[in-house]
N, C-alpha and C. Protein backbone atom coordinates (compact mmCIF):
# COMPACT_ATOMS: atom_id res chain seq x y z
N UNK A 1 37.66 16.11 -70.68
CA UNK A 1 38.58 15.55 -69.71
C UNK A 1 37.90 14.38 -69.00
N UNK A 2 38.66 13.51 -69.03
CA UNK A 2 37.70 11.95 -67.65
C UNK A 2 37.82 12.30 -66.64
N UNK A 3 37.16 11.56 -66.12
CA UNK A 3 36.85 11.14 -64.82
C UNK A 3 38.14 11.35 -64.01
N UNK A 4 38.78 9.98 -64.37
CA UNK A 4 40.12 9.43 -63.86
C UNK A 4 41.07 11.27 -63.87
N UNK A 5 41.51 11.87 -65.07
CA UNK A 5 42.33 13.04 -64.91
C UNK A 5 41.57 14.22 -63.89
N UNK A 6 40.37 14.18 -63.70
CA UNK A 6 39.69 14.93 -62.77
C UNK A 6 40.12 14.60 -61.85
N UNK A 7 40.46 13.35 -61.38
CA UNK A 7 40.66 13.12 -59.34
C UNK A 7 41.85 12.36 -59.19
N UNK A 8 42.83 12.70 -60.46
CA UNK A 8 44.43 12.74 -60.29
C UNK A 8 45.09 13.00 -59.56
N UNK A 9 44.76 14.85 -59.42
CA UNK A 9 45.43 15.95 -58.81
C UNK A 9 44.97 16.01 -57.59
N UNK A 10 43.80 15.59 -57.61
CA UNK A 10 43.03 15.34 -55.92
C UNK A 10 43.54 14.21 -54.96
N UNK A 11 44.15 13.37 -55.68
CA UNK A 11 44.67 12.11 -55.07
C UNK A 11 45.89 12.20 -54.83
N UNK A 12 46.56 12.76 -55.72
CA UNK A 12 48.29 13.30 -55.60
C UNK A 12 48.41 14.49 -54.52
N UNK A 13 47.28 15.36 -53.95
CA UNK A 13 47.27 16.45 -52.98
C UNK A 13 47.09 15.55 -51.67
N UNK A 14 46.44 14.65 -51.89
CA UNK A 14 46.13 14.05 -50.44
C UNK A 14 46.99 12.92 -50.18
N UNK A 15 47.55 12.67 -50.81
CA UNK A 15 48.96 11.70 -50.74
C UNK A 15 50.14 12.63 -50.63
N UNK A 16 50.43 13.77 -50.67
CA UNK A 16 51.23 14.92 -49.89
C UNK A 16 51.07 15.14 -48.96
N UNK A 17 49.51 15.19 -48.44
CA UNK A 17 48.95 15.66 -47.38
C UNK A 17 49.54 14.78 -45.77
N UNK A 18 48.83 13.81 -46.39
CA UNK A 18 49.02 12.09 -45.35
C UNK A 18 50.28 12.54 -45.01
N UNK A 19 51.39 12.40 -45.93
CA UNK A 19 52.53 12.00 -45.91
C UNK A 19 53.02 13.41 -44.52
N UNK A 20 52.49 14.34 -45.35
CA UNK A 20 52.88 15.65 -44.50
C UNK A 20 52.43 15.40 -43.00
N UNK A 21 51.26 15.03 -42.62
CA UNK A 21 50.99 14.62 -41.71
C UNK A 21 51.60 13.69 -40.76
N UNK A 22 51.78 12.55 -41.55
CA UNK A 22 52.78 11.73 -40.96
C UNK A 22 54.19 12.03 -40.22
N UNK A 23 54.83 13.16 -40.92
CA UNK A 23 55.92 13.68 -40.83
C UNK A 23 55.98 14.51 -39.19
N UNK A 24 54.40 15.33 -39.08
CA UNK A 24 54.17 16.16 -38.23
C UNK A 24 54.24 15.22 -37.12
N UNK A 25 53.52 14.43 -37.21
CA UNK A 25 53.46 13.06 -36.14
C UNK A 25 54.39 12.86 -35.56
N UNK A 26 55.27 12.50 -36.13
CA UNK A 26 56.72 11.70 -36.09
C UNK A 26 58.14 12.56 -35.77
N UNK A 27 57.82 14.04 -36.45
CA UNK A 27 58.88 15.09 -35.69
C UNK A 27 58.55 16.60 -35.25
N UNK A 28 57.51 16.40 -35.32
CA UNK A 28 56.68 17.94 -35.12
C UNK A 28 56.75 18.76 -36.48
N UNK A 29 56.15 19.77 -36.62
CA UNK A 29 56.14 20.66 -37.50
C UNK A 29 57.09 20.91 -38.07
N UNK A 30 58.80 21.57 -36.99
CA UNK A 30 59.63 21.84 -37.54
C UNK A 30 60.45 20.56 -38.66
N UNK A 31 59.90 18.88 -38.45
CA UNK A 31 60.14 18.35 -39.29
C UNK A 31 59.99 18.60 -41.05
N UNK A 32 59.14 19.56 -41.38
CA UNK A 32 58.49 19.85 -42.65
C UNK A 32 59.06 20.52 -43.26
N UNK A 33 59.73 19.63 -44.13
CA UNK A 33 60.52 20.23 -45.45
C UNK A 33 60.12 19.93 -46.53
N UNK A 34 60.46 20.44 -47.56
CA UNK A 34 59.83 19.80 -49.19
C UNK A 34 60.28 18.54 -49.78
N UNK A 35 61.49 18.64 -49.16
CA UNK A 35 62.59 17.19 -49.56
C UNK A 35 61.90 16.27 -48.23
N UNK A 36 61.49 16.55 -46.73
CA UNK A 36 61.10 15.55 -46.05
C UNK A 36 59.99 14.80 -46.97
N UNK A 37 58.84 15.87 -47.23
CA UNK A 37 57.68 15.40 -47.58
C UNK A 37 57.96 14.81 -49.25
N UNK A 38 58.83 15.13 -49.86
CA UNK A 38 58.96 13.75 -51.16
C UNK A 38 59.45 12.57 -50.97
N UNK A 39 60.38 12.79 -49.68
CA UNK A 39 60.54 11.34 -49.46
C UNK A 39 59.84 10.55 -49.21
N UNK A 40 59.09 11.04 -47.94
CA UNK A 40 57.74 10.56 -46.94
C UNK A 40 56.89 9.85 -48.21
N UNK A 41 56.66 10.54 -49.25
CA UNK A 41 55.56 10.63 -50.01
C UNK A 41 56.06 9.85 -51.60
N UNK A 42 57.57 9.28 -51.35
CA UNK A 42 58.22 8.86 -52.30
C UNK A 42 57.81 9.35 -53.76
N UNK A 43 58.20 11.05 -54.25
CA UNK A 43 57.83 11.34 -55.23
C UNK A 43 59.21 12.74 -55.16
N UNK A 44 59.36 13.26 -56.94
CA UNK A 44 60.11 14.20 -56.55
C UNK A 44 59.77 15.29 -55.64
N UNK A 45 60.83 16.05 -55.36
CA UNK A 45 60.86 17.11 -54.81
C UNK A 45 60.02 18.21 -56.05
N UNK A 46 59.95 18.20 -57.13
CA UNK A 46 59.11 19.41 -57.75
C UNK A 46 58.10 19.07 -57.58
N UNK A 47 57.97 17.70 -57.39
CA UNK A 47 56.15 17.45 -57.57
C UNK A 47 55.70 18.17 -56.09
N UNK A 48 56.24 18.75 -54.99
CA UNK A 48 56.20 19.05 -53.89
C UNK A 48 55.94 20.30 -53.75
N UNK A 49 57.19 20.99 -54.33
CA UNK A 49 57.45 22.22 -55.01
C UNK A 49 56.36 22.99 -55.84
N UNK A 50 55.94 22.23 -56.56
CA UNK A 50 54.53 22.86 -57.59
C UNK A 50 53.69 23.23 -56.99
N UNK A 51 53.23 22.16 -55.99
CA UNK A 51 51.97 22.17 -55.12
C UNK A 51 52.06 23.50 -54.28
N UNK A 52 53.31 23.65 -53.50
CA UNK A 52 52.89 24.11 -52.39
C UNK A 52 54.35 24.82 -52.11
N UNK A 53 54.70 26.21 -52.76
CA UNK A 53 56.10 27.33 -52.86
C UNK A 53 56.20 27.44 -51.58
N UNK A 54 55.72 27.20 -50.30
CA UNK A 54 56.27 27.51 -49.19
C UNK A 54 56.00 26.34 -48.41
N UNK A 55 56.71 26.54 -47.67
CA UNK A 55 56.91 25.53 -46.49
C UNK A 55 55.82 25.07 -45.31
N UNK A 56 55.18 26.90 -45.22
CA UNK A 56 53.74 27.28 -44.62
C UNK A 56 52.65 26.73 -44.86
N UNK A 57 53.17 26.82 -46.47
CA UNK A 57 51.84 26.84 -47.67
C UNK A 57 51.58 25.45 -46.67
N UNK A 58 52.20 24.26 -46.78
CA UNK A 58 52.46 23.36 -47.06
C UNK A 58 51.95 22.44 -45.69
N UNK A 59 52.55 23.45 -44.70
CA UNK A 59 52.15 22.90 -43.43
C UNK A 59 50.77 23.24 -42.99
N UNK A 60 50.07 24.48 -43.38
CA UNK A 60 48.78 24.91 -43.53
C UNK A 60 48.16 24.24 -44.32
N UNK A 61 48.42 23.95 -45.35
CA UNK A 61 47.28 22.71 -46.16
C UNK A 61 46.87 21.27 -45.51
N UNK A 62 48.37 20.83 -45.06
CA UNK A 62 48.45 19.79 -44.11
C UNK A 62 47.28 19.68 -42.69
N UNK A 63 47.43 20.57 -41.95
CA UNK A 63 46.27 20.93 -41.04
C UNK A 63 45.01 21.13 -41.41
N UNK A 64 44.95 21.91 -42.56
CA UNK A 64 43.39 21.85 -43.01
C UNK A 64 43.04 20.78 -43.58
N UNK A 65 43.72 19.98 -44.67
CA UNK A 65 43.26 18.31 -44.73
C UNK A 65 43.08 17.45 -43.49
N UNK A 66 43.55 17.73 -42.60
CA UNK A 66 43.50 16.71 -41.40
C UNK A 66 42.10 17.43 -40.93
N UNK A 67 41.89 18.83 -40.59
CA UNK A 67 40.53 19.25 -40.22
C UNK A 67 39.84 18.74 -41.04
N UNK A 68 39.54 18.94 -42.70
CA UNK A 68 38.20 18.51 -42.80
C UNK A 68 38.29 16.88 -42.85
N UNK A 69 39.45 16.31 -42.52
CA UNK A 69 39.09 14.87 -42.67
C UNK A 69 38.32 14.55 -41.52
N UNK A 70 38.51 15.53 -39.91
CA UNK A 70 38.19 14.67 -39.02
C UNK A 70 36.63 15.34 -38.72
N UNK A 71 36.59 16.85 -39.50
CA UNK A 71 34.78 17.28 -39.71
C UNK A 71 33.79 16.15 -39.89
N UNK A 72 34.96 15.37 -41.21
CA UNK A 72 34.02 14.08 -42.14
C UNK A 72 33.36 13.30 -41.32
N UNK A 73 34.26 12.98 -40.79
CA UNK A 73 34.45 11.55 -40.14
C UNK A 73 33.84 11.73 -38.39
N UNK A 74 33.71 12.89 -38.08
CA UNK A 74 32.85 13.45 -36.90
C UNK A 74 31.19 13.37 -37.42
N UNK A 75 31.06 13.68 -38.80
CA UNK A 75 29.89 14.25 -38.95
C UNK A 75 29.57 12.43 -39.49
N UNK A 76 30.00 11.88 -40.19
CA UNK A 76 29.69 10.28 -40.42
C UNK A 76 29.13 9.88 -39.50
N UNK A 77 30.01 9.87 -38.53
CA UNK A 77 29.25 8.80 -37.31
C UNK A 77 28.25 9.50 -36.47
N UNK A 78 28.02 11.00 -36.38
CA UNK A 78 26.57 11.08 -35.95
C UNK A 78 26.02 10.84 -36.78
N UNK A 79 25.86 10.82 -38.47
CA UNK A 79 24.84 10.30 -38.82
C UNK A 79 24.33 9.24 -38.83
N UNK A 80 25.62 8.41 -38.96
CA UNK A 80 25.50 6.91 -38.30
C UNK A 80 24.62 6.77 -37.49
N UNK A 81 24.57 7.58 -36.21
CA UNK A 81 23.89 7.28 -34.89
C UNK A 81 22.32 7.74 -35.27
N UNK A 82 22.13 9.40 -36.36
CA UNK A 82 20.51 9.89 -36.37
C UNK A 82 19.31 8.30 -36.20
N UNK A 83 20.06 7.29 -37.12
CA UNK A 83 18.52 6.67 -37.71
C UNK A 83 18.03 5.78 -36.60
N UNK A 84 19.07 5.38 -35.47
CA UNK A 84 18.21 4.77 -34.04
C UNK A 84 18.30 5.99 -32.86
N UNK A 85 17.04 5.68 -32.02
CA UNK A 85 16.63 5.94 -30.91
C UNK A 85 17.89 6.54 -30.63
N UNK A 86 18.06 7.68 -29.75
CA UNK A 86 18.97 7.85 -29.04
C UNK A 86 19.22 7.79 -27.78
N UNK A 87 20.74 6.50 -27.53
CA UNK A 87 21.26 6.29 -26.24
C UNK A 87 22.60 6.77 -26.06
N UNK A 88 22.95 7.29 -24.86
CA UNK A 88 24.35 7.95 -24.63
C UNK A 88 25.41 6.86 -24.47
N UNK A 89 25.17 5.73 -24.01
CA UNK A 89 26.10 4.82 -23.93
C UNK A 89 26.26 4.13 -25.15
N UNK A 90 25.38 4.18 -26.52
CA UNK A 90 25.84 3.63 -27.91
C UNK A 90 26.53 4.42 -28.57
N UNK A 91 26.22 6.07 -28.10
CA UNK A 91 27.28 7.28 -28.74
C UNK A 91 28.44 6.78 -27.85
N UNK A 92 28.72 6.55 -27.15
CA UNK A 92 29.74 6.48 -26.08
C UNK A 92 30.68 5.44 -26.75
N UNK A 93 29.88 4.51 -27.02
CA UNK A 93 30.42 3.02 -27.91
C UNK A 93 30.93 3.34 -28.92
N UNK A 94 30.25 3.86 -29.45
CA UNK A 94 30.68 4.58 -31.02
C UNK A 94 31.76 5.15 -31.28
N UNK A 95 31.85 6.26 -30.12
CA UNK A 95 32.76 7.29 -30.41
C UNK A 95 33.99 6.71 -29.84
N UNK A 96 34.08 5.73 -28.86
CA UNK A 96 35.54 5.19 -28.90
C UNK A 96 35.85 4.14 -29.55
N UNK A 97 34.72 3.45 -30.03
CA UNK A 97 35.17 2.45 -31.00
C UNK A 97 36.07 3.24 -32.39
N UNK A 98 35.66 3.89 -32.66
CA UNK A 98 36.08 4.84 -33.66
C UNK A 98 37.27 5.39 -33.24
N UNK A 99 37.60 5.74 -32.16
CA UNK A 99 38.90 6.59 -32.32
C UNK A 99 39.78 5.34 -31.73
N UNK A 100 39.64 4.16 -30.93
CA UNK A 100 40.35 2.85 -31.10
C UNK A 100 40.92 2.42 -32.26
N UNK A 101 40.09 2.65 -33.54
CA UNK A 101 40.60 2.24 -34.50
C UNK A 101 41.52 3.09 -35.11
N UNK A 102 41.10 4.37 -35.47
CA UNK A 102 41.80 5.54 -35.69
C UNK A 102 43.29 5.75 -34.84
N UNK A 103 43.44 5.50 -33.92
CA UNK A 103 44.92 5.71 -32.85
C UNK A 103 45.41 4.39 -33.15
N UNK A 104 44.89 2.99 -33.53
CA UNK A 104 45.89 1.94 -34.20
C UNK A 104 46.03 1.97 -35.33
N UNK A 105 45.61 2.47 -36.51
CA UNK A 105 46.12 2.77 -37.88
C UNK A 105 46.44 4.31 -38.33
N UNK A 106 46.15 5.36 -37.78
CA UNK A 106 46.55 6.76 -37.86
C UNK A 106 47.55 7.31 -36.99
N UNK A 107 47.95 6.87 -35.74
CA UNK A 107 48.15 7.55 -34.58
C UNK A 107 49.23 8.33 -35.33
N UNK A 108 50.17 8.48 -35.63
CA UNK A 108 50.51 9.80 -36.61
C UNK A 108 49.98 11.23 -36.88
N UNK A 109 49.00 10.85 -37.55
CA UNK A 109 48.16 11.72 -38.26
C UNK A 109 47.42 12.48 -36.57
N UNK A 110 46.98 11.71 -36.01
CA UNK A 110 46.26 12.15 -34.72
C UNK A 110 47.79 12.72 -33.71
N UNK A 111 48.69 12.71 -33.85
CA UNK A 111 49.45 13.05 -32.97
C UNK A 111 50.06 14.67 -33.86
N UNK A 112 49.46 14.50 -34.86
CA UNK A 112 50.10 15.75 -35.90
C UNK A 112 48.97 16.92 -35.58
N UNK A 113 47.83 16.46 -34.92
CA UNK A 113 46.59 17.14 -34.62
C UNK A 113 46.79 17.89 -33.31
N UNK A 114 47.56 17.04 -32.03
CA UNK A 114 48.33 17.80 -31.25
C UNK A 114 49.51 18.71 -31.56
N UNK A 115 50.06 18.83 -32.25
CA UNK A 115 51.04 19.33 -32.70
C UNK A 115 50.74 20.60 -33.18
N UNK A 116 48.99 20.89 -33.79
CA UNK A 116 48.40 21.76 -34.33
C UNK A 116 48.15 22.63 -33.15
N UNK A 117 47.77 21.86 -32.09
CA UNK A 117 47.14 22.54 -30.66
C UNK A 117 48.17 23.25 -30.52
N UNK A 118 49.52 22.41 -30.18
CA UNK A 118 50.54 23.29 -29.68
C UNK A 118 51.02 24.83 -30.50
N UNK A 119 51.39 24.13 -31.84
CA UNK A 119 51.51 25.50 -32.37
C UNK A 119 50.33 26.78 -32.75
N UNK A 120 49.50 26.24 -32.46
CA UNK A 120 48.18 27.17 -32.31
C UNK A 120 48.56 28.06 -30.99
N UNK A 121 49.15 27.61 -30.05
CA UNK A 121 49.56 28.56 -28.80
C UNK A 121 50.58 29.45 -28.97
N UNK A 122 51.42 29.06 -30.08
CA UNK A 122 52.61 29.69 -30.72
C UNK A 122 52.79 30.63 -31.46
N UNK A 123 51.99 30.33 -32.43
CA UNK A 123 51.73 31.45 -33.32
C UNK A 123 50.45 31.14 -34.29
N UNK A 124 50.05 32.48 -34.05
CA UNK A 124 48.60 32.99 -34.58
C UNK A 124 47.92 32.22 -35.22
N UNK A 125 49.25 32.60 -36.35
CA UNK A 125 48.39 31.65 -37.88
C UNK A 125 47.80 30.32 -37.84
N UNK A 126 47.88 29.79 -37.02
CA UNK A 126 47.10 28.61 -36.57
C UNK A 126 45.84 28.44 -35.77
N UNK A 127 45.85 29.97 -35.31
CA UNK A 127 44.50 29.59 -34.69
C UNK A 127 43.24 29.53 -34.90
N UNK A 128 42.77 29.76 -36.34
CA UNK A 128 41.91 29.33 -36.98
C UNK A 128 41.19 27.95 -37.29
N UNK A 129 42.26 27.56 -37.73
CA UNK A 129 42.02 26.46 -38.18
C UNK A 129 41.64 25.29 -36.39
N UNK A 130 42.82 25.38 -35.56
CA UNK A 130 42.51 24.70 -34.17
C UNK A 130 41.43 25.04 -33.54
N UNK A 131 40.72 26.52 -33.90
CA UNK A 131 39.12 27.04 -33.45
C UNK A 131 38.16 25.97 -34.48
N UNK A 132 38.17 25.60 -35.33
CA UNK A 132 37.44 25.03 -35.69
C UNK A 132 37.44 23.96 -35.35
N UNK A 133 38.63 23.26 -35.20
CA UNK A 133 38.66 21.84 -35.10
C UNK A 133 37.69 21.69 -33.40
N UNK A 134 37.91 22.56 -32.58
CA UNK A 134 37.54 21.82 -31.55
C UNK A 134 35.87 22.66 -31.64
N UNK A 135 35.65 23.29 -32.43
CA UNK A 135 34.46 23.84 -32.58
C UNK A 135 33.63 22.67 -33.43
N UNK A 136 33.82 22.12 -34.09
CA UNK A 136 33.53 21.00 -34.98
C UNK A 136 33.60 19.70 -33.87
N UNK A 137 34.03 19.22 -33.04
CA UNK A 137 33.81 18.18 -31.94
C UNK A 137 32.87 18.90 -30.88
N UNK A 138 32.66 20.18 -30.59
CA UNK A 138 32.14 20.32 -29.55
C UNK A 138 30.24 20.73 -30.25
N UNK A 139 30.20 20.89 -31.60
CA UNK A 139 29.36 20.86 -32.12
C UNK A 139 28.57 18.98 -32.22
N UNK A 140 29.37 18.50 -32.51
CA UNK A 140 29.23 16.98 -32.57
C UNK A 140 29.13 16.93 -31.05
N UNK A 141 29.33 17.24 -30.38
CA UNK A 141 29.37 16.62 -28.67
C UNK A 141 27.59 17.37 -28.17
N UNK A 142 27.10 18.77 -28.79
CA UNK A 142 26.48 19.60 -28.46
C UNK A 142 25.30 18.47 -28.54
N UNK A 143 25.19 18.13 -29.99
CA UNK A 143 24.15 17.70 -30.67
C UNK A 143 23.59 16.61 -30.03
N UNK A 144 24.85 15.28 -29.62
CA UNK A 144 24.32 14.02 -28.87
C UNK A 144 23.90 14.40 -27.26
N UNK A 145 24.56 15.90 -26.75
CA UNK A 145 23.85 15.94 -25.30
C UNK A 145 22.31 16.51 -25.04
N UNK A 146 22.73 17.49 -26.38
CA UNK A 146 20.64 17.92 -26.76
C UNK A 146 19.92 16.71 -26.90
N UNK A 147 20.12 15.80 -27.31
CA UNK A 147 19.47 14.52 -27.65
C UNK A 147 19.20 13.74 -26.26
N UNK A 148 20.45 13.80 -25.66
CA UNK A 148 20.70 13.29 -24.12
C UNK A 148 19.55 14.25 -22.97
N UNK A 149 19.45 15.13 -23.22
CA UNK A 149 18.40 15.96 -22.34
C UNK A 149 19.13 16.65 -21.60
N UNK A 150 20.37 17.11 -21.73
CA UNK A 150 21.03 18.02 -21.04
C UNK A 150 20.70 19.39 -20.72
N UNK A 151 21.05 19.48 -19.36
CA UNK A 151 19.62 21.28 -18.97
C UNK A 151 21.06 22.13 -19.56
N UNK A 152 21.98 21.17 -20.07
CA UNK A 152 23.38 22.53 -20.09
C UNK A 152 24.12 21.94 -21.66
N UNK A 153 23.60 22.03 -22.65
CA UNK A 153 24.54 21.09 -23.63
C UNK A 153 25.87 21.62 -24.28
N UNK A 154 25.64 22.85 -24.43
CA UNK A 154 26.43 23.84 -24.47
C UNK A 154 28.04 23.63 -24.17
N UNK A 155 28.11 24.11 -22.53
CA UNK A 155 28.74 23.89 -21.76
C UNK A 155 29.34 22.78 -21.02
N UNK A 156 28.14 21.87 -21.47
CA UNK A 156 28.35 20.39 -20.88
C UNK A 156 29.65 19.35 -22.37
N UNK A 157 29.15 20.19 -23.43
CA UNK A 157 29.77 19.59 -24.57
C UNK A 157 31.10 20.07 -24.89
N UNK A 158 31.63 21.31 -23.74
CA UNK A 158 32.67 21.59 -23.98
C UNK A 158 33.75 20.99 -22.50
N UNK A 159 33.39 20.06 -21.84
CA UNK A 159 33.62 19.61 -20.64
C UNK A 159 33.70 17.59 -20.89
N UNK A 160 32.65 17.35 -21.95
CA UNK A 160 32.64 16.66 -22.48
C UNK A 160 34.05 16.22 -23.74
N UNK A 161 34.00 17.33 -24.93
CA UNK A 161 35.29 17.01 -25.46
C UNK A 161 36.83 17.20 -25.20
N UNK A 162 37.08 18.34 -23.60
CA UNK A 162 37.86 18.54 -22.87
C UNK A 162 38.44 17.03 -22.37
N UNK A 163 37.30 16.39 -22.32
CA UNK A 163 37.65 15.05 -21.16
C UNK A 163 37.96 13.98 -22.46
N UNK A 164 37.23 13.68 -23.69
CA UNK A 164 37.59 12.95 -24.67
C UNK A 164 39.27 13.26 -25.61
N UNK A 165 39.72 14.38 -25.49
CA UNK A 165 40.72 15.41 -26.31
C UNK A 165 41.91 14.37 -24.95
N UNK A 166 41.53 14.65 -23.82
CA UNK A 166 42.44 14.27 -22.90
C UNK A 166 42.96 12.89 -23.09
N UNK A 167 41.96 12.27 -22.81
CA UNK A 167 41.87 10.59 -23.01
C UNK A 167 42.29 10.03 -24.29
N UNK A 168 42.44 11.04 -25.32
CA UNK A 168 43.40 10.41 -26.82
C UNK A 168 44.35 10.66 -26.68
N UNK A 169 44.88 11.94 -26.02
CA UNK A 169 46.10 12.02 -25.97
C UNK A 169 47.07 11.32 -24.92
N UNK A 170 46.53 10.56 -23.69
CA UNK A 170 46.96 9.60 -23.02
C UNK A 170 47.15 8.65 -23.65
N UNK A 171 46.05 8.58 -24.25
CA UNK A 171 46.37 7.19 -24.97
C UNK A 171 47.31 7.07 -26.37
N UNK A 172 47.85 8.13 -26.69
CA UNK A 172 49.03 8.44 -27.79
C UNK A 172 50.35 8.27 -26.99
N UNK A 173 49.68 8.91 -26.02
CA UNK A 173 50.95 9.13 -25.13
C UNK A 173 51.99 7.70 -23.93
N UNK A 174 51.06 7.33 -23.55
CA UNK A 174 50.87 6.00 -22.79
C UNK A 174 50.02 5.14 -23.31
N UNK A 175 50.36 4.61 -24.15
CA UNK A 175 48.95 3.25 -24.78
C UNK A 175 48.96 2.27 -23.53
N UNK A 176 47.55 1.90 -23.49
CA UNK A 176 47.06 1.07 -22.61
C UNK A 176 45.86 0.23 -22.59
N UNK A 177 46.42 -0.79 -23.03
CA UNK A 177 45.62 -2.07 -23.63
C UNK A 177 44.08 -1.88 -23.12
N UNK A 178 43.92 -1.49 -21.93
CA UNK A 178 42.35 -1.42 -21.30
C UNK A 178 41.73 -0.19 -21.75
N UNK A 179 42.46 0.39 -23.00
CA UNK A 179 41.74 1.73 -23.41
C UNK A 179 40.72 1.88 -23.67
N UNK A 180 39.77 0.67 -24.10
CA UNK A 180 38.57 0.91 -25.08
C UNK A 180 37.10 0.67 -23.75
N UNK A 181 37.88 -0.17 -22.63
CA UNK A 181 37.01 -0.13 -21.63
C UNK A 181 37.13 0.82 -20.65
N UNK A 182 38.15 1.33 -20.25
CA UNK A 182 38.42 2.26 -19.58
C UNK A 182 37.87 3.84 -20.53
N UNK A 183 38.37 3.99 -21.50
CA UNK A 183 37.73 5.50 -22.04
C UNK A 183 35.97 5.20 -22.29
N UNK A 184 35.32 4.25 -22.30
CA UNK A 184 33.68 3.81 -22.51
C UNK A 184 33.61 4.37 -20.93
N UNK A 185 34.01 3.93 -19.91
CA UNK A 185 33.65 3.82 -18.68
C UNK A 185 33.48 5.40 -17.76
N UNK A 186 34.29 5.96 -18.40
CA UNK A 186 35.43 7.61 -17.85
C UNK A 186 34.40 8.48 -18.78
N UNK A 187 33.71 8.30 -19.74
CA UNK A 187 32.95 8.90 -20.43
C UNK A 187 31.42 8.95 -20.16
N UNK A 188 31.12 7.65 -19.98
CA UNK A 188 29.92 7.37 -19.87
C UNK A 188 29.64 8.43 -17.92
N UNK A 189 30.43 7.70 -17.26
CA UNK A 189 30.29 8.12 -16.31
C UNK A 189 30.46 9.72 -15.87
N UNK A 190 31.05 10.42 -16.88
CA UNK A 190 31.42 11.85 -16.65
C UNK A 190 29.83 12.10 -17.52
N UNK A 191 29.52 11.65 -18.42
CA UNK A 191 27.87 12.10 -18.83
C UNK A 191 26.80 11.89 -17.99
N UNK A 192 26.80 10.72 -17.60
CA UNK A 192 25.95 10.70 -16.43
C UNK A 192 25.98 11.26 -15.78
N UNK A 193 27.07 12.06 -15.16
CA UNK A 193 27.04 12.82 -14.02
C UNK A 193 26.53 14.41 -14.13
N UNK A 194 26.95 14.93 -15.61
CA UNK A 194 26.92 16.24 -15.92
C UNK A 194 24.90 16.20 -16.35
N UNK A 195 24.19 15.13 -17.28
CA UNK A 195 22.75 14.81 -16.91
C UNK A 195 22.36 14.63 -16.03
N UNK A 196 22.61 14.19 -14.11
CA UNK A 196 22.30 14.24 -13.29
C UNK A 196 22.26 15.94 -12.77
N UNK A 197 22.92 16.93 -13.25
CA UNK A 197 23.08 18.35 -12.65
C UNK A 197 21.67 18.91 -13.18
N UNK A 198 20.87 19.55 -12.16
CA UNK A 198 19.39 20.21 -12.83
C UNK A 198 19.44 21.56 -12.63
């Protein structure tokens, strides 16, 4: 078998996925139908159907592609950051430069991530997957405040992505052109303050 027929089916799952995502974005969960997502995804309805016999199936795959996309892409840019010195205000830079870009070409996909929160409060079956997700940022948050010299990184990293989780969703919610200086500023300064506590 090639190459190419190997990462067919991988490419046709994540082009369901997006699409599914998109959908979540745009009407919440209860938007997710098999016929939404072939349209979304301009393909038949069996090709939909094959993948994924339930609707669940479907919306649960959806969430877990969006988790490990944003594991990826969490764990990228600390590595990005390992190979210089570490400063809290270049993680600071980093991490909203990155989700600046991400909320002007995804905001969908990131608003389908709230959508996860919510129905994670709703019902069960979701709360797995939303334990990880913010377990996976607060792991990424842990790591740059150990680095930072925090007497609390722990705790400080869950106060930390509390305050970043907030500030995306304002900014989904109310976009506001001064976002990228204003969330650098609201961050930096809430770290400084929680490294000033001994």
């Amino acid at each position: 078998m090639s190459k190419d027929a190997k990462t067919e089916p991988v490419k046709r799952e994540r082009h369901l996925m997006q699409a599914t995502l998109r959908i979540i974005g745009r009407h919440g969960l209860d938007g997710v139908t098999h016929r939404a997502v072939a349209a979304e995804a301009r393909v038949s309805l069996g090709a939909v159907t094959h993948h994924f016999g339930t609707r669940d199936a479907l919306v649960e795959a959806a969430l877990q592609f969006a988790l490990a996309r944003e594991v990826g892409r969490l764990r990228a840019l600390a590595l990005s950051l390992q190979d210089k010195a570490f400063e809290v205000e270049a993680w600071i830079n980093a991490l909203v430069d990155f989700y600046v870009r991400e909320l002007s070409t995804e905001a969908d996909i990131h608003i389908a991530c709230y959508e996860a929160f919510l129905a994670a409060a709703r019902q069960e079956r979701y709360l797995p997957v939303v334990a990880e997700w913010f377990d996976t940022w607060r792991q990424s948050a842990e790591l740059a405040l150990k680095a930072a010299k925090s007497p609390s990184p722990r705790r400080h990293a869950d106060l930390f992505v509390s305050a970043l989780i907030g500030l995306l969703f304002r900014q989904l919610a109310t976009p506001r052109s001064s976002f990228r200086r204003d969330a650098k500023a609201e961050l930096l300064e809430l770290v400084d303050g929680l490294l000033a506590l001994k």
